[in-house]
C-alpha atoms as a PDB file:
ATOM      1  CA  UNK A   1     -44.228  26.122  21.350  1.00  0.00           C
ATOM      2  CA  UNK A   2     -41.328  28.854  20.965  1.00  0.00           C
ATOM      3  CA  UNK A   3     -41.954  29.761  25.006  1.00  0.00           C
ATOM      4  CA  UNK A   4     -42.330  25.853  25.951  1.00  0.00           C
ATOM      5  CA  UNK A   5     -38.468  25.524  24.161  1.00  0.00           C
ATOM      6  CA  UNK A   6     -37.118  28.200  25.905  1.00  0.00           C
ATOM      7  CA  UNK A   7     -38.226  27.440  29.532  1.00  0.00           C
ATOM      8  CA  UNK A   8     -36.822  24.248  28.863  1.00  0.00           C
ATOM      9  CA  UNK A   9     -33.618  25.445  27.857  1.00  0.00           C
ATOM     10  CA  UNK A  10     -33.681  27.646  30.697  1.00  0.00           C
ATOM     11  CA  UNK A  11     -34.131  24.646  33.298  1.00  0.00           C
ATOM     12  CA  UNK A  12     -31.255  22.878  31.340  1.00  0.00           C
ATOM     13  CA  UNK A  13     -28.771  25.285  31.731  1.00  0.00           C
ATOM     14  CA  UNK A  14     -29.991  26.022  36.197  1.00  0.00           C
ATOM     15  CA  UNK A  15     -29.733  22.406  36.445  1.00  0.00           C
ATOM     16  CA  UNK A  16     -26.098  22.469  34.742  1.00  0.00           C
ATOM     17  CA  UNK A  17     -24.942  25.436  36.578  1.00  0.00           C
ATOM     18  CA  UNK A  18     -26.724  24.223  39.766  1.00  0.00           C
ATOM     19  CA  UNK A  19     -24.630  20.325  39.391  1.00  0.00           C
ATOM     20  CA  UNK A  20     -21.215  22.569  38.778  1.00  0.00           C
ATOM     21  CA  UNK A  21     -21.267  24.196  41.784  1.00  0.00           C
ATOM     22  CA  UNK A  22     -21.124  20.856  43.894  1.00  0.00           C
ATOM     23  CA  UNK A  23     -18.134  20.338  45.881  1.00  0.00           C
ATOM     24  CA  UNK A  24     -15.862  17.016  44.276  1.00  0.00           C
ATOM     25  CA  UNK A  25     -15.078  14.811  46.706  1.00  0.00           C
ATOM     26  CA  UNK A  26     -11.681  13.054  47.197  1.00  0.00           C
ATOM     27  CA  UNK A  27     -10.412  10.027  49.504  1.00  0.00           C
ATOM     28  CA  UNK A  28      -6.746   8.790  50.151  1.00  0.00           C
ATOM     29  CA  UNK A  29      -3.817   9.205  52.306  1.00  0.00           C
ATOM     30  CA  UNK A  30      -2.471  11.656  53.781  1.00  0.00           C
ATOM     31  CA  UNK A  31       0.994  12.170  51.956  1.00  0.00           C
ATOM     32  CA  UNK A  32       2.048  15.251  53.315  1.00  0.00           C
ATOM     33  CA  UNK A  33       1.103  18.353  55.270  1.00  0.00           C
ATOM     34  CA  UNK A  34       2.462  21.973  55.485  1.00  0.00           C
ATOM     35  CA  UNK A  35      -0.213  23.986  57.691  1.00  0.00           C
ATOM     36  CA  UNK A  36       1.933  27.039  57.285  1.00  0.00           C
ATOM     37  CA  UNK A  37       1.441  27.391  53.616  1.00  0.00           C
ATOM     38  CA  UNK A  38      -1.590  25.748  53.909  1.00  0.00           C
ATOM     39  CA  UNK A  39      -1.152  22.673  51.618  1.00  0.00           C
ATOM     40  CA  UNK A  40      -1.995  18.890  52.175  1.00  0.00           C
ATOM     41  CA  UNK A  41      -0.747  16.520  49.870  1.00  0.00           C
ATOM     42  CA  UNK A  42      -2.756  13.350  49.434  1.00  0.00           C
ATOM     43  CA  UNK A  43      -1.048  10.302  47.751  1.00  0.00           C
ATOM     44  CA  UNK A  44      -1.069  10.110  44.409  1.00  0.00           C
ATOM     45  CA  UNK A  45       0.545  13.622  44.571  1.00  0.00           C
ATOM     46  CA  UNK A  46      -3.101  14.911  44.578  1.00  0.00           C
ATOM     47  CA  UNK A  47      -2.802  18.976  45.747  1.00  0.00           C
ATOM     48  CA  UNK A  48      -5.061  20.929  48.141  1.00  0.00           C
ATOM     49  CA  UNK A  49      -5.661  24.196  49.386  1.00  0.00           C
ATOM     50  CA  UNK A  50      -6.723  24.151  52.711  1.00  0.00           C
ATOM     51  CA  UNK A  51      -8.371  27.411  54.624  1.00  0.00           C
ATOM     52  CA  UNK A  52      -6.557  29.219  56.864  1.00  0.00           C
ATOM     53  CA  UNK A  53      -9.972  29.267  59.268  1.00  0.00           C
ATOM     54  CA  UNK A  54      -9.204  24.741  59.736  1.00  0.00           C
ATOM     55  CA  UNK A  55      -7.363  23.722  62.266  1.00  0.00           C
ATOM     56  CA  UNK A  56      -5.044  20.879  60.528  1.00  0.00           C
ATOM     57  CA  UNK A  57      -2.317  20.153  64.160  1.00  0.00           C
ATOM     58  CA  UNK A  58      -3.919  16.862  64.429  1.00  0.00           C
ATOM     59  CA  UNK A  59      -3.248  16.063  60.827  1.00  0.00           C
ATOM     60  CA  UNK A  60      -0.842  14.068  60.299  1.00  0.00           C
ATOM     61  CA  UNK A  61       1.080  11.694  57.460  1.00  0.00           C
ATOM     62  CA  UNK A  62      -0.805   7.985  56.684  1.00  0.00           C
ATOM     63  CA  UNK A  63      -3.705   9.351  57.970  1.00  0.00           C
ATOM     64  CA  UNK A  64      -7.152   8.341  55.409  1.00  0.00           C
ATOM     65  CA  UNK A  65      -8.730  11.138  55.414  1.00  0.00           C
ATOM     66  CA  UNK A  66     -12.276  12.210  52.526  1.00  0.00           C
ATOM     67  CA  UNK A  67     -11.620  15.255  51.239  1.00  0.00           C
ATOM     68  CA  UNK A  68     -15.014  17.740  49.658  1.00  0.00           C
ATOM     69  CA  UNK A  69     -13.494  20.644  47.691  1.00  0.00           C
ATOM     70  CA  UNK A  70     -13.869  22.759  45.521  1.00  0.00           C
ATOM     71  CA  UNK A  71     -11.799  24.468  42.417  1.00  0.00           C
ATOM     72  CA  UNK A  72     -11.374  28.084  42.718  1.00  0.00           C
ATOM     73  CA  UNK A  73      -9.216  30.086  39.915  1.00  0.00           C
ATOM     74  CA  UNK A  74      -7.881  26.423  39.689  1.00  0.00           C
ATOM     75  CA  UNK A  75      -7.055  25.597  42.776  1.00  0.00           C
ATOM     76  CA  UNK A  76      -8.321  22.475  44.605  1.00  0.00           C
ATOM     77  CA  UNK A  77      -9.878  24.474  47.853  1.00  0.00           C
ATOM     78  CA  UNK A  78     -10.784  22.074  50.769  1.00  0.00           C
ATOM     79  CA  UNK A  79     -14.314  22.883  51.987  1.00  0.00           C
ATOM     80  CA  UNK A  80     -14.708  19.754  54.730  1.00  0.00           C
ATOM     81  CA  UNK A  81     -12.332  16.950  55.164  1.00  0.00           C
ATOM     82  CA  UNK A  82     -13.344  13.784  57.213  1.00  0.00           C
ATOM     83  CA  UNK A  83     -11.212  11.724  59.175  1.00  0.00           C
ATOM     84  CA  UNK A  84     -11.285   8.008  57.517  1.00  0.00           C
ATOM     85  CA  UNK A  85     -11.045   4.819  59.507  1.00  0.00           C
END
């Protein structure tokens, strides 16, 4: 019974860990964008990180864009942004 408790504990805490480590998603407006400090602003004042490996010249303000990121050392980190209609 002791074992059957602790594997299921054990699965509890993977599938935790596992759902953590999802990218958030976010969707809005473009509000601003600075691709040489590597920051786009959605509005709402909502703050990302983007990498220096996306290329961000077509970007531009009023654009609705979906953002997937991540938060790293609490940092919103952009891992795919989409192009809205």
């Amino acid at each position: 019974m002791a074992s059957f408790v602790r594997a299921a504990l054990a699965l509890a805490f993977m599938t935790f860990a596992t759902v953590s480590a999802f990218a958030d998603e976010a969707r809005g407006k473009i509000a601003s964008i600075d691709p040489e400090n590597y920051v786009l602003v959605l509005d709402g004042n909502r703050t990302f990180a983007i990498p220096e490996e996306f290329y961000v010249e077509d970007l531009e303000p009023g654009m609705t864009v979906v953002i997937q990121f991540e938060v790293v050392e609490g940092e919103n980190v952009i891992t795919d942004l989409e192009i809205g209609e």
